[in-house]
Protein backbone atom coordinates (compact mmCIF):
# COMPACT_ATOMS: atom_id res chain seq x y z
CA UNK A 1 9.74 18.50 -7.96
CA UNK A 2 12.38 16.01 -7.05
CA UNK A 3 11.87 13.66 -4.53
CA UNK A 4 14.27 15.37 -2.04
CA UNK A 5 12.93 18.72 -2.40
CA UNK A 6 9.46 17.34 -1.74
CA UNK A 7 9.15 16.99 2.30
CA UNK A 8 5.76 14.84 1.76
CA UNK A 9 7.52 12.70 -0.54
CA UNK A 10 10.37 12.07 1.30
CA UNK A 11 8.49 11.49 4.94
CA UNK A 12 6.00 8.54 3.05
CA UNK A 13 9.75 6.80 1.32
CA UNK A 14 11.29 7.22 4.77
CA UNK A 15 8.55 5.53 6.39
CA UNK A 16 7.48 2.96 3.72
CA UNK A 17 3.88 4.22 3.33
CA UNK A 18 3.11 3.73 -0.21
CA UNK A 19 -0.47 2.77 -0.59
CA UNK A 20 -1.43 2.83 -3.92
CA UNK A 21 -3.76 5.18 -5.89
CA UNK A 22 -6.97 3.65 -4.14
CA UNK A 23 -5.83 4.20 -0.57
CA UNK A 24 -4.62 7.59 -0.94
CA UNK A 25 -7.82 8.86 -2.15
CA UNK A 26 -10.19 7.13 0.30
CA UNK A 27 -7.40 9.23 2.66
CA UNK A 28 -8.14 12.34 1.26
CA UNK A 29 -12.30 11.42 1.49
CA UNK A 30 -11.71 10.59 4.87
CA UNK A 31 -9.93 14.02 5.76
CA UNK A 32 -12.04 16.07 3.88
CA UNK A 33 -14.89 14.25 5.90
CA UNK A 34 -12.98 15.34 9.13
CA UNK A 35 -12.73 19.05 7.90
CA UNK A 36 -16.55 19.04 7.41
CA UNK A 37 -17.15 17.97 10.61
CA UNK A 38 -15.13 20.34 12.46
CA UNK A 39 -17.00 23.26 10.00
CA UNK A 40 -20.30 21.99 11.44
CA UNK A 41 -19.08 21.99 15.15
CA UNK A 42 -17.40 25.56 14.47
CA UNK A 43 -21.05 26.89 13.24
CA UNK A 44 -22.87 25.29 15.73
CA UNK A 45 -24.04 23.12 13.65
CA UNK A 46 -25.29 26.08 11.33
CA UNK A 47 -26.42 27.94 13.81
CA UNK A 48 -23.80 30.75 13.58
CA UNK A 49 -21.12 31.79 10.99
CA UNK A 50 -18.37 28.95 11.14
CA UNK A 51 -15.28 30.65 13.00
CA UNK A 52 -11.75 29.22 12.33
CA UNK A 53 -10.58 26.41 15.49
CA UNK A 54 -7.53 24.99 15.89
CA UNK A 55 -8.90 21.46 15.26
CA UNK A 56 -10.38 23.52 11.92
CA UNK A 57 -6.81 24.11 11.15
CA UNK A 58 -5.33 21.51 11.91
CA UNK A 59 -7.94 19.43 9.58
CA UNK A 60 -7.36 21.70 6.93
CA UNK A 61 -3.72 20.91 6.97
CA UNK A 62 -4.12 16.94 7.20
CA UNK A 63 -6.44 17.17 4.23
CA UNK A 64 -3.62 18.94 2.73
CA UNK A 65 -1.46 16.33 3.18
CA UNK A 66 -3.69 13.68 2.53
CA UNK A 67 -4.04 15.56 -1.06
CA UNK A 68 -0.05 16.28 -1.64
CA UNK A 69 0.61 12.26 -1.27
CA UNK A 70 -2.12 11.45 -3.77
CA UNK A 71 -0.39 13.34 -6.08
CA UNK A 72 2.98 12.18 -5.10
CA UNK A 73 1.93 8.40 -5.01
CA UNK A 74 1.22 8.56 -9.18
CA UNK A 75 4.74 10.99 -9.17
CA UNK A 76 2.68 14.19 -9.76
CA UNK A 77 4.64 17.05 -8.42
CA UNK A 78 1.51 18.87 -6.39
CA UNK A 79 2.74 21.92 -6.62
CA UNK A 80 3.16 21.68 -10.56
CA UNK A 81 -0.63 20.70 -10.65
CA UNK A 82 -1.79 23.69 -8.41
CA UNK A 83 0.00 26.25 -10.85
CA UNK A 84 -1.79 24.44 -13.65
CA UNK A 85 -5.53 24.36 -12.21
CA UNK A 86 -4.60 28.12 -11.45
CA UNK A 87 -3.38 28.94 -14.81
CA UNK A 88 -6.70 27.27 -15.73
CA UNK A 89 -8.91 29.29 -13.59
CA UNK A 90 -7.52 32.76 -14.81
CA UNK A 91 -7.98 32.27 -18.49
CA UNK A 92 -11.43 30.86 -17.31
CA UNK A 93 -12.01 33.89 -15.69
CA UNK A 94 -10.78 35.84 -18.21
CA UNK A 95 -12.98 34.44 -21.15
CA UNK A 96 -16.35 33.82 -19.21
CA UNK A 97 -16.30 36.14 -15.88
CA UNK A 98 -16.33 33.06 -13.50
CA UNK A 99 -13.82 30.21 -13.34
CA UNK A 100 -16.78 27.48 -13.14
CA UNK A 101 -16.47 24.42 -16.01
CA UNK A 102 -20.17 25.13 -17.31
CA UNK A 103 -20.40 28.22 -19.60
């Protein structure tokens, strides 16, 4: 995707945040940390089914984020990638009844 049809992109050029490979994925660590937590506080801490919060949501979409400018920092185009691991996952599916790695 060019650089000014991708919005994530763009916003980390505008605002000269380039971080390097390293950063970005201790990002993505950290907000996938912050999406388990809220999991845990919307089950009670396994005590109930986990219900979806707004700080759930919002976590979900940071980690998102956090994921699209990994890919963006080494000039992936995210969205190329997701079509790819889906692609992936069908014929997976297809060939072995479950889209697992192991047979």
């Amino acid at each position: 995707m060019p650089v000014l049809e991708d919005p994530v992109r763009l916003f980390l050029m505008k605002n000269n945040m380039h971080c390097g490979l390293a950063h970005r994925l201790l990002d993505v660590s950290s907000e996938l940390g912050e999406v388990s937590k809220e999991v845990l506080k919307a089950s009670v801490y396994g005590q109930t089914e986990a219900r979806l919060t707004a700080e759930l949501r919002e976590e979900l979409g940071d980690l998102l984020f956090a994921v699209h400018a990994l890919a963006s920092e080494v000039d992936l185009d995210p969205n190329h990638l997701l079509q790819e691991a889906l692609a992936k996952y069908i014929a997976r599916l297809s060939v072995k009844g479950h889209i697992g790695s192991t047979p």
